[in-house]
C-alpha atoms as a PDB file:
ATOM      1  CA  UNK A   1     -73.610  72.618   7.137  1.00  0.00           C
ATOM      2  CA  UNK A   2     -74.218  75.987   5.899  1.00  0.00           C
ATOM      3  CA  UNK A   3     -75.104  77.186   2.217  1.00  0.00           C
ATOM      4  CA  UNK A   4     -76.912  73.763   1.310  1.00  0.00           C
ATOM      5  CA  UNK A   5     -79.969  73.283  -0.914  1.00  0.00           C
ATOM      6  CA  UNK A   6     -82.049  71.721   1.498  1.00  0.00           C
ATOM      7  CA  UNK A   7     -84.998  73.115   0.122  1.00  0.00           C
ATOM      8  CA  UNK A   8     -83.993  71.787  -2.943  1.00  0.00           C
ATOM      9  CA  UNK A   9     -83.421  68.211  -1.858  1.00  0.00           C
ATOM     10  CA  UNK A  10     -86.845  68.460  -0.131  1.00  0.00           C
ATOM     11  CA  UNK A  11     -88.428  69.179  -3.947  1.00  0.00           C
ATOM     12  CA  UNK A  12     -86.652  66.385  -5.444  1.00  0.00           C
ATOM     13  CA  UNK A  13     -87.783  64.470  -2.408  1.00  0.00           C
ATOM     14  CA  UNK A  14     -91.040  65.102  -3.498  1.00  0.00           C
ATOM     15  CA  UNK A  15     -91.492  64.567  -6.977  1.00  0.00           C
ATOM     16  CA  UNK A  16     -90.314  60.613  -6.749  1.00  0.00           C
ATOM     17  CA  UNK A  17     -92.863  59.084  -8.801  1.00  0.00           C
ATOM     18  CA  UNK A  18     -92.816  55.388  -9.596  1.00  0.00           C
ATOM     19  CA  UNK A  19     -90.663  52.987  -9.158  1.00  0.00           C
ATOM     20  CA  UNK A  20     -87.877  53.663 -11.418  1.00  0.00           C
ATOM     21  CA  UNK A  21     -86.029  57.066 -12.789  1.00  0.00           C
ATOM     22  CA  UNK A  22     -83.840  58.205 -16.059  1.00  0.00           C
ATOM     23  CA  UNK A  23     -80.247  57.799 -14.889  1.00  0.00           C
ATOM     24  CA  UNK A  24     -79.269  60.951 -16.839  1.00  0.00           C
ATOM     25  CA  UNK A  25     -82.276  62.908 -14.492  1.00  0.00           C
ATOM     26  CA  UNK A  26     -80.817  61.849 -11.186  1.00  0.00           C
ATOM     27  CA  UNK A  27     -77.130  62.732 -12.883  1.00  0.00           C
ATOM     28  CA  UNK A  28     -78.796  66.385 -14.200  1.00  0.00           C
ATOM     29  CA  UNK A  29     -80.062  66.861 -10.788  1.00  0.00           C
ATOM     30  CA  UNK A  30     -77.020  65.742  -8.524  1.00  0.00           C
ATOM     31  CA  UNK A  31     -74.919  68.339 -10.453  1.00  0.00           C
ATOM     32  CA  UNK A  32     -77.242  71.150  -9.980  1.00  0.00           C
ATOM     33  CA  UNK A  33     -77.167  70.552  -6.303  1.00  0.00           C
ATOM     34  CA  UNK A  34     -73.626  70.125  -6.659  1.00  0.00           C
ATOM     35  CA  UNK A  35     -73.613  73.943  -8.169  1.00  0.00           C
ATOM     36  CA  UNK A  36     -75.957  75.285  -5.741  1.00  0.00           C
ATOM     37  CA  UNK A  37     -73.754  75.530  -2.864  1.00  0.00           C
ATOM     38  CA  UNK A  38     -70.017  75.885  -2.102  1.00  0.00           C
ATOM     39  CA  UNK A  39     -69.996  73.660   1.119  1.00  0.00           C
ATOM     40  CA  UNK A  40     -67.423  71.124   0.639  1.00  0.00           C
ATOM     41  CA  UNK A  41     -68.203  68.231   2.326  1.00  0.00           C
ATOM     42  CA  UNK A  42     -71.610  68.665   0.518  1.00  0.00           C
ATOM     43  CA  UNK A  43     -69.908  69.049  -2.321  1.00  0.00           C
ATOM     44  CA  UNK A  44     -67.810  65.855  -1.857  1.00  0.00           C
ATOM     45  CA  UNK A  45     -71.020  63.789  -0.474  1.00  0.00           C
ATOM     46  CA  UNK A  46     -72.660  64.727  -4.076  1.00  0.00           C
ATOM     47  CA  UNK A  47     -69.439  64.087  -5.748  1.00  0.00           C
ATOM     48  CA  UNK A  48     -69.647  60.344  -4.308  1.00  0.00           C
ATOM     49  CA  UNK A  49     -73.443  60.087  -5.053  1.00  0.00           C
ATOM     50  CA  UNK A  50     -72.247  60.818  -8.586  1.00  0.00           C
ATOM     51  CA  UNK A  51     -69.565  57.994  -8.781  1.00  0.00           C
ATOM     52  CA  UNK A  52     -72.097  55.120  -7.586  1.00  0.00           C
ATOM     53  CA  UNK A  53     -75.705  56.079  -9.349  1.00  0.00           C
ATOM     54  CA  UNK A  54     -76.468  52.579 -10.860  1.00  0.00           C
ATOM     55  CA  UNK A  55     -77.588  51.303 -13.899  1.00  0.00           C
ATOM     56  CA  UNK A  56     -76.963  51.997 -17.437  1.00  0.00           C
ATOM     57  CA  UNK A  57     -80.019  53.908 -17.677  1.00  0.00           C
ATOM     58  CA  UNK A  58     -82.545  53.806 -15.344  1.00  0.00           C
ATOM     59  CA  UNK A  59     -82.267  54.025 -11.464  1.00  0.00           C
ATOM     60  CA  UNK A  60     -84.031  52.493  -9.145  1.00  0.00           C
ATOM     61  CA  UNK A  61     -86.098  55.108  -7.125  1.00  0.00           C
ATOM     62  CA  UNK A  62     -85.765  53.807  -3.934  1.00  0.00           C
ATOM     63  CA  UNK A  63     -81.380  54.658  -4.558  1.00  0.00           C
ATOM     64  CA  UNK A  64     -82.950  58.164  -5.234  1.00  0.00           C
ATOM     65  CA  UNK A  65     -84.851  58.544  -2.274  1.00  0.00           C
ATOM     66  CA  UNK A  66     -82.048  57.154  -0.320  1.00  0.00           C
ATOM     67  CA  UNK A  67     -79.490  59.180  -1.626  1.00  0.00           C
ATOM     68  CA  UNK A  68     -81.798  62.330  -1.406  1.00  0.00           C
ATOM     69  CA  UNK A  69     -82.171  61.031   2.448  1.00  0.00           C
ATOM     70  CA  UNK A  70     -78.603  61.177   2.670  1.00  0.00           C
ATOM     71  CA  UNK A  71     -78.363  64.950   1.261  1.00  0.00           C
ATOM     72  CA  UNK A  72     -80.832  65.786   3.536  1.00  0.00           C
ATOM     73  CA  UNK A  73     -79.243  64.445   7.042  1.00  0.00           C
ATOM     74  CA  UNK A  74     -75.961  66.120   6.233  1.00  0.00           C
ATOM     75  CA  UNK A  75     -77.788  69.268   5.506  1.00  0.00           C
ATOM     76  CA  UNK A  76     -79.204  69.097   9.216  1.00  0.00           C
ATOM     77  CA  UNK A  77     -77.414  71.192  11.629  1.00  0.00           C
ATOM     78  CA  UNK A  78     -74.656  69.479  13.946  1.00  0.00           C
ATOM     79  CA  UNK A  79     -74.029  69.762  17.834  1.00  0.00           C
ATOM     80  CA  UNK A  80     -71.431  72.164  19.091  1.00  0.00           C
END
């Protein structure tokens, strides 16, 4: 993929502390990925991230990191 945030995801990556995270931070940051690159199947991968974040106000970290893992391997470049 080209045009992705990976640096981005990397950050987010790296500020996971504890075990659990304010949904509407995960939400805040999904959508600023979301606006920081016009890739579409990035775009749709957020856009799916989006529909499933759990809870009714507090996620789990480890759904972050995973989903941030997620970001990340689509981000790395593909075999011609």
């Amino acid at each position: 993929m080209s045009n992705v945030p990976s640096n981005e995801i990397a950050e987010l990556t790296a500020k996971i502390d504890g075990e659990i995270i304010d949904r509407s931070r995960v939400i805040d940051h999904l959508l600023d990925l979301r606006l920081l690159t016009t890739d579409i199947a990035f775009t749709a991968q957020v856009d799916r991230l989006l529909g499933d974040v759990p809870g009714a106000s507090m996620v789990d970290a480890a759904w972050w990191r995973q989903a941030l893992g997620q970001l990340a391997a689509s981000t790395e470049p593909q075999p011609a």
